[in-house]
C-alpha atoms as a PDB file:
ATOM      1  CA  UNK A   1      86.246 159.008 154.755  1.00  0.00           C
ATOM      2  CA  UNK A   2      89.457 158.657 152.130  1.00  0.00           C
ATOM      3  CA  UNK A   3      88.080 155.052 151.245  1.00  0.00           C
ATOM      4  CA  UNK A   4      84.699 157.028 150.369  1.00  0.00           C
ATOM      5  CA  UNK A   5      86.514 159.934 148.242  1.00  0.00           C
ATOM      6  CA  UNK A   6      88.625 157.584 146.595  1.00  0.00           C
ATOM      7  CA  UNK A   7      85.258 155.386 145.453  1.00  0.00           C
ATOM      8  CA  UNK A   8      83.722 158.292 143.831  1.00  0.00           C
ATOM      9  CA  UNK A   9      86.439 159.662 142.106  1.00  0.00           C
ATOM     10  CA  UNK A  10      86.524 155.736 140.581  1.00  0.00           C
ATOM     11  CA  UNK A  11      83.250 156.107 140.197  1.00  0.00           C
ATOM     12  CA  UNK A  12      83.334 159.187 138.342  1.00  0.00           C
ATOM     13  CA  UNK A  13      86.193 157.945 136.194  1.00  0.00           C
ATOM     14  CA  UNK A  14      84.641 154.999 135.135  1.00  0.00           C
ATOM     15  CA  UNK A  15      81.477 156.752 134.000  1.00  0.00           C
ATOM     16  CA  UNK A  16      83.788 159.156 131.825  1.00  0.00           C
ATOM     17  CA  UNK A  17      85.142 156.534 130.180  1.00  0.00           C
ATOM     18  CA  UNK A  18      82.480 154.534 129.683  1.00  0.00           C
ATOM     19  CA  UNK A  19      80.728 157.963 127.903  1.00  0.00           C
ATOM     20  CA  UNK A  20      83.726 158.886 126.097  1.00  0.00           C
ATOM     21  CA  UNK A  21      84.729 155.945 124.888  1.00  0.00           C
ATOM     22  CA  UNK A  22      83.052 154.706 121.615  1.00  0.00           C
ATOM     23  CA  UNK A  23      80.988 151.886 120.946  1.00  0.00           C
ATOM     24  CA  UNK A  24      83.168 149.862 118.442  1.00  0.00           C
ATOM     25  CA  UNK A  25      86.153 150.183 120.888  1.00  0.00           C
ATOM     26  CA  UNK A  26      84.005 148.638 123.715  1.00  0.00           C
ATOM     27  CA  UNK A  27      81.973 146.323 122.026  1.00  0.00           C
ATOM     28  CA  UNK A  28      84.524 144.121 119.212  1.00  0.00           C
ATOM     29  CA  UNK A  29      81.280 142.809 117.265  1.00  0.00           C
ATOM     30  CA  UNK A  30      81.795 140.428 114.556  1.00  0.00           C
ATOM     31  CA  UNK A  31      78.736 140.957 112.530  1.00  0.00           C
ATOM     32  CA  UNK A  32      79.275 138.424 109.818  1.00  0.00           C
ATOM     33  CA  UNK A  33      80.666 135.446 112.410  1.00  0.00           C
ATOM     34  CA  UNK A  34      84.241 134.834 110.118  1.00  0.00           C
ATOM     35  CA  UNK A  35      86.317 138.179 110.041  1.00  0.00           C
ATOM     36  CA  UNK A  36      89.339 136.270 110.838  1.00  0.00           C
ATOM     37  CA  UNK A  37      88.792 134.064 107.482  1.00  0.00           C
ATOM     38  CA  UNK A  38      88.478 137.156 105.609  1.00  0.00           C
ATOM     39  CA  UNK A  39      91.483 139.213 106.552  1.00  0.00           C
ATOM     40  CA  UNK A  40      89.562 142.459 106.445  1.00  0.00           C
ATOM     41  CA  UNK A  41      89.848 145.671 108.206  1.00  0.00           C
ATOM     42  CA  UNK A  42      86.280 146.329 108.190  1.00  0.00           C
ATOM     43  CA  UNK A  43      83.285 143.964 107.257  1.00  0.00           C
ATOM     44  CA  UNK A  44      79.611 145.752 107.489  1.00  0.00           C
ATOM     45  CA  UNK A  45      76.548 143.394 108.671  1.00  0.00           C
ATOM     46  CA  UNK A  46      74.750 142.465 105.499  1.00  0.00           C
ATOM     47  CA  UNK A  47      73.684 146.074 104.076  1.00  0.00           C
ATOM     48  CA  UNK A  48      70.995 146.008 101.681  1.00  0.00           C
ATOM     49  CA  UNK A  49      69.157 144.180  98.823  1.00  0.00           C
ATOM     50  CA  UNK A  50      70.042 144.834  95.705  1.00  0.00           C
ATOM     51  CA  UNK A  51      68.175 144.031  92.500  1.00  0.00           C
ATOM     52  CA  UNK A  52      70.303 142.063  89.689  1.00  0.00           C
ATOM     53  CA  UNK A  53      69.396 142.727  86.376  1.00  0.00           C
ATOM     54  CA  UNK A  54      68.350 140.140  83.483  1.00  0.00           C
ATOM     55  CA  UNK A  55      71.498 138.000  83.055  1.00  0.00           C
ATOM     56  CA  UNK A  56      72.769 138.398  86.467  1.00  0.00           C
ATOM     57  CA  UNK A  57      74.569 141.674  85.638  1.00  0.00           C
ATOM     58  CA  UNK A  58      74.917 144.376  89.145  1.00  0.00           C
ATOM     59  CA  UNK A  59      75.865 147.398  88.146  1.00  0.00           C
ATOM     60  CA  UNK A  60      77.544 149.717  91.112  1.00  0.00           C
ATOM     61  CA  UNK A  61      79.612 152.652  92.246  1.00  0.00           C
ATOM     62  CA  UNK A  62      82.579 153.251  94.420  1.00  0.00           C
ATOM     63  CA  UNK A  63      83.080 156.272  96.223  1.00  0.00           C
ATOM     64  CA  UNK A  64      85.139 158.060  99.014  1.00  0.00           C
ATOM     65  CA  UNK A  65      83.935 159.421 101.913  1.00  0.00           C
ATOM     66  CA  UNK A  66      83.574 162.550 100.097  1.00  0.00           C
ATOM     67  CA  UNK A  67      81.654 161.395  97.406  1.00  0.00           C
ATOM     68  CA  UNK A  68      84.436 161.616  95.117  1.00  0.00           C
ATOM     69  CA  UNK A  69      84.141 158.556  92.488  1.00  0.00           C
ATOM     70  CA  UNK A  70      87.067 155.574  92.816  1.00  0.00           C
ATOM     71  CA  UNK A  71      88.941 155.536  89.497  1.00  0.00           C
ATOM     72  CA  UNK A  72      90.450 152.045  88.931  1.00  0.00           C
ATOM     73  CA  UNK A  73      89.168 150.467  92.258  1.00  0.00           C
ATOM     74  CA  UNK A  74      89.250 146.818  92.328  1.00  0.00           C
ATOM     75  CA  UNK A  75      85.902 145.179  93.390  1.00  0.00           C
ATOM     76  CA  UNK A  76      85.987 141.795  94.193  1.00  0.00           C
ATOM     77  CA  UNK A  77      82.641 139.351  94.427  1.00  0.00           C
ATOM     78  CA  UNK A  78      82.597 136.147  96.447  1.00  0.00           C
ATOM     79  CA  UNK A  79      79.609 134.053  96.539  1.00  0.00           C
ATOM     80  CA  UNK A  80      79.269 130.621  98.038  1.00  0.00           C
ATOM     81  CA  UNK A  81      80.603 127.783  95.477  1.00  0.00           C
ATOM     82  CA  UNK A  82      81.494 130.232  92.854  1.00  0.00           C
ATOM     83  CA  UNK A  83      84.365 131.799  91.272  1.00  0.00           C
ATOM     84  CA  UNK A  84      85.118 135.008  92.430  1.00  0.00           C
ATOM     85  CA  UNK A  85      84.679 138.015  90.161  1.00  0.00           C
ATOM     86  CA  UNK A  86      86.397 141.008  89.541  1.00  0.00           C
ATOM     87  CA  UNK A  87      85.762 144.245  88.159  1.00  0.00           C
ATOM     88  CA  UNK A  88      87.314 147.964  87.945  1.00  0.00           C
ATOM     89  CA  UNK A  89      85.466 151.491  88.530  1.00  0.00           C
ATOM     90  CA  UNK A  90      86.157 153.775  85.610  1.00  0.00           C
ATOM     91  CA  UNK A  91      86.283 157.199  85.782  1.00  0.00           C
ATOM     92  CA  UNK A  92      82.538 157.913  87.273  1.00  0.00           C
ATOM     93  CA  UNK A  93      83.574 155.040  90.008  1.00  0.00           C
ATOM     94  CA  UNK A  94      80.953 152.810  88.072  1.00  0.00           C
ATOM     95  CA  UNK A  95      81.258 149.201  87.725  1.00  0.00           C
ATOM     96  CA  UNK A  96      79.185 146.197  86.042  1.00  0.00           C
ATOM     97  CA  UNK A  97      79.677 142.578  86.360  1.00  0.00           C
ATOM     98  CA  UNK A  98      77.868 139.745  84.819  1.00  0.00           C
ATOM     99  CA  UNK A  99      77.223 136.165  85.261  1.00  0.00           C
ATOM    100  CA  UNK A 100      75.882 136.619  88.918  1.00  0.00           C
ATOM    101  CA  UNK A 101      73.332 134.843  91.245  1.00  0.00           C
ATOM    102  CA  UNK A 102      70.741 135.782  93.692  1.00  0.00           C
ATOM    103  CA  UNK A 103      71.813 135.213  97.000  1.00  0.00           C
ATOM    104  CA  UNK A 104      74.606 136.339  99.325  1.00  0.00           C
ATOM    105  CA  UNK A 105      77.285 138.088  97.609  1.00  0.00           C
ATOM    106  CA  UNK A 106      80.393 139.433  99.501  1.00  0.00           C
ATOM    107  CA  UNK A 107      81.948 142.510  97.655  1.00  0.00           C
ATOM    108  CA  UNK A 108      85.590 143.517  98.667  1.00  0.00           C
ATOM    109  CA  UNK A 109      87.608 146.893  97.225  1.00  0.00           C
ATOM    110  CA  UNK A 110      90.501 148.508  98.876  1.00  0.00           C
ATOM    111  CA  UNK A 111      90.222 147.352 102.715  1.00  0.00           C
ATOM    112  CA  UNK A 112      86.679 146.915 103.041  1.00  0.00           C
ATOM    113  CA  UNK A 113      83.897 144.507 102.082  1.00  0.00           C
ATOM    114  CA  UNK A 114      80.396 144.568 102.375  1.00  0.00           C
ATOM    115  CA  UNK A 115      77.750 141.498 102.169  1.00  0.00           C
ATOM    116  CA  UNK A 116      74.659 142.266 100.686  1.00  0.00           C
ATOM    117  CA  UNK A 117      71.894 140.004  99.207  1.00  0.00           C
ATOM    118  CA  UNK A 118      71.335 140.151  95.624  1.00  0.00           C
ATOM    119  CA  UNK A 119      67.759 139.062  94.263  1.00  0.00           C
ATOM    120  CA  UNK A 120      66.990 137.943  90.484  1.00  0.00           C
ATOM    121  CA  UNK A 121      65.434 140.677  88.569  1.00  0.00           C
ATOM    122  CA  UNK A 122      61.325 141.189  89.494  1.00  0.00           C
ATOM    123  CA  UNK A 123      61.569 139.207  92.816  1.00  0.00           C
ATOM    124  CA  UNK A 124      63.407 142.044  94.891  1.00  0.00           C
ATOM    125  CA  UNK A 125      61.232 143.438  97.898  1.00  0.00           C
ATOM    126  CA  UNK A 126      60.192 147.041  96.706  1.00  0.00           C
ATOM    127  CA  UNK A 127      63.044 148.740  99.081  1.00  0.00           C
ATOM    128  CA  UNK A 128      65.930 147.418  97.341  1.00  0.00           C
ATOM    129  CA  UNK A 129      68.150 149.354  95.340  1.00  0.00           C
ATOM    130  CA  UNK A 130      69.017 148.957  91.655  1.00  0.00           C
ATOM    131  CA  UNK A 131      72.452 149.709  91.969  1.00  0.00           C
ATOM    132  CA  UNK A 132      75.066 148.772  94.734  1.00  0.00           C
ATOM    133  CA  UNK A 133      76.732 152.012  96.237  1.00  0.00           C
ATOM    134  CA  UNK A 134      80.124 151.026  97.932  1.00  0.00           C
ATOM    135  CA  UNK A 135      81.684 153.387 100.239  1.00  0.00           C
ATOM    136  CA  UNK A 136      84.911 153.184 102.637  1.00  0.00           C
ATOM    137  CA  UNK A 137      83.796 151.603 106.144  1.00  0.00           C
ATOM    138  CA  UNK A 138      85.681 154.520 108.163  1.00  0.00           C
ATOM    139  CA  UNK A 139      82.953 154.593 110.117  1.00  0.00           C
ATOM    140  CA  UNK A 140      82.608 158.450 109.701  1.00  0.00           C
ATOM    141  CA  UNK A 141      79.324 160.133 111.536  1.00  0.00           C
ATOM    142  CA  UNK A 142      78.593 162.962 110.575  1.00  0.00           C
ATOM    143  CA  UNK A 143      75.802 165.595 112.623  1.00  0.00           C
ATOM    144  CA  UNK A 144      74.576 164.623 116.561  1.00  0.00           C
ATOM    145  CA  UNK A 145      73.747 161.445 117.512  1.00  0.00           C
ATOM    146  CA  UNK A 146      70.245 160.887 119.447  1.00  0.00           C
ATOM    147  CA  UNK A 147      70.848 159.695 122.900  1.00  0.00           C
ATOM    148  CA  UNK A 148      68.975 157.050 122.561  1.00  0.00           C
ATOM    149  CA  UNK A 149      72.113 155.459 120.626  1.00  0.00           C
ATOM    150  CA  UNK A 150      74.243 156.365 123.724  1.00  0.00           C
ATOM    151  CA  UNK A 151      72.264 154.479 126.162  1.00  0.00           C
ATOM    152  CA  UNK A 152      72.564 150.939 124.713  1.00  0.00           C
ATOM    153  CA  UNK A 153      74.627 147.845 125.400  1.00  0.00           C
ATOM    154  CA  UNK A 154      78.146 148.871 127.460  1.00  0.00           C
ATOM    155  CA  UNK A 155      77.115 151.905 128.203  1.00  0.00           C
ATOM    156  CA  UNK A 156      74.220 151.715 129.749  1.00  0.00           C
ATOM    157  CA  UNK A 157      75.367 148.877 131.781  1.00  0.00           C
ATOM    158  CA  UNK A 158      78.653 151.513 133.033  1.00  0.00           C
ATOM    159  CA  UNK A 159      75.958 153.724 134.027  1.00  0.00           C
ATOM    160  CA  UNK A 160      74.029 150.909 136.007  1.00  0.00           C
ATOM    161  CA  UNK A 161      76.862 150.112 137.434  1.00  0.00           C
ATOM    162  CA  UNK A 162      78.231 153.425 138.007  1.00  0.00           C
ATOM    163  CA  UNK A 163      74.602 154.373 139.578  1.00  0.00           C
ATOM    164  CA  UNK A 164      75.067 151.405 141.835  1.00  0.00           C
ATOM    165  CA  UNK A 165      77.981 152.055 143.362  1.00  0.00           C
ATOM    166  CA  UNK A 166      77.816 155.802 143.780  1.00  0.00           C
ATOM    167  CA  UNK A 167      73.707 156.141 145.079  1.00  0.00           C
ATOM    168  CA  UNK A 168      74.220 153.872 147.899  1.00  0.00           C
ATOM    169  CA  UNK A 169      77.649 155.650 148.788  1.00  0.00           C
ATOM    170  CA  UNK A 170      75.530 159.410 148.523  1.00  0.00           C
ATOM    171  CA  UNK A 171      73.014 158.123 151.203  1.00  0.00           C
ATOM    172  CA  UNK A 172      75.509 156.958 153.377  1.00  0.00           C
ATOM    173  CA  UNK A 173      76.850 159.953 153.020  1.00  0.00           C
ATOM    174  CA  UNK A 174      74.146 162.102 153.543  1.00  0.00           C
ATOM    175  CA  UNK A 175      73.079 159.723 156.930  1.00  0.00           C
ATOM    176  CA  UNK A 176      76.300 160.598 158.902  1.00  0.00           C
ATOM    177  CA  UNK A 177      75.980 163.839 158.312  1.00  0.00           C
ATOM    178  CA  UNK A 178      72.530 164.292 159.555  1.00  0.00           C
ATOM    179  CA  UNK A 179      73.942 162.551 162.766  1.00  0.00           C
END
C-alpha cells in the first residue's frame, strides 16, 4: 500500500513539473544547427522574408520589448562569403545598409541575432516585409496561450507517461477494494 502512495505522489509530481515547466527549459532546440559558432544568447529560426531594395539597400528598426526605439544599437550583417556589415539605429531606432545580396543574411545587435532571407527587389513572395523589424529575443508572451501549444513535444509525452503509470495503478486500486 506505501509502495502505491509513494507512486502517485511521483506520479503527480512529475506531471507538475512537466506542466509547469516551460518549453525552452525542456526542450534545448538549436534552430539554426551552429549556436555554439555564434556565441549568442539567443538565435531565432529564420524569421521572415524581407524585400531589399534597388541596390541591395535593407532598411530596418530596432526596438525594445516595449516598443521603445534603440538609439545607437549596433547591427551587425553576416552573409555567407561576404564581409560583414555594420550599421547604427539613430534616434527613431532606424537603420539602412547598402551593398547587400539576396539570400540568407544573419543580423546580430546587442545579444541577439536573427536569420532572415532577403530577396532582390520585385522577386519577394507577396508576404514579405519591406523593412526588417528587430526586437530583443527575451522570449516575452504576452496574453493566454491556446492549449493546443501545451500539449506538444515533452509535454505531452509527461502526460503519456504520467497517464501510464497512474491508470493502471487506479484500477488496481479500485479491484482490491471491490474484493
Amino acid at each position: 500500500m506505501k509502495v502505491n502512495t509513494r507512486i502517485c505522489w511521483f506520479v503527480a509530481v512529475l506531471t507538475s513539473v512537466t506542466s509547469v515547466t516551460p518549453l525552452q527549459e525542456l526542450v534545448a532546440a538549436d534552430p539554426i544547427g551552429n549556436v555554439e559558432q555564434l556565441g549568442r544568447s539567443l538565435i531565432q529560426p529564420v524569421a521572415s522574408d524581407v524585400e531589399l531594395l534597388p541596390g541591395g539597400t535593407l532598411v530596418g528598426q530596432v526596438i525594445d520589448s516595449a516598443g521603445q526605439p534603440l538609439v545607437g544599437q549596433a547591427i551587425l550583417v553576416q552573409q555567407l562569403g561576404r564581409e560583414p556589415t555594420l550599421a547604427h539605429s539613430d534616434r527613431q531606432g532606424r537603420f539602412r545598409m547598402s551593398g547587400l545580396t539576396a539570400g540568407l543574411c544573419q543580423f546580430e545587435y546587442g545579444e541577439n541575432a536573427v536569420v532572415c532571407r532577403c530577396w532582390s527587389p520585385n522577386t519577394a513572395p507577396p508576404a514579405a516585409a519591406k523593412e526588417l523589424l528587430l526586437t530583443p529575443g527575451d522570449l516575452v508572451e504576452r496574453g493566454q496561450r491556446p492549449i493546443g501549444d501545451l500539449l506538444t513535444g515533452p509535454v505531452l509525452i509527461g502526460l503519456i507517461i504520467a497517464a501510464a503509470i497512474a491508470i493502471p495503478i487506479a484500477i488496481h486500486n479500485s479491484q482490491k477494494d471491490a474484493s
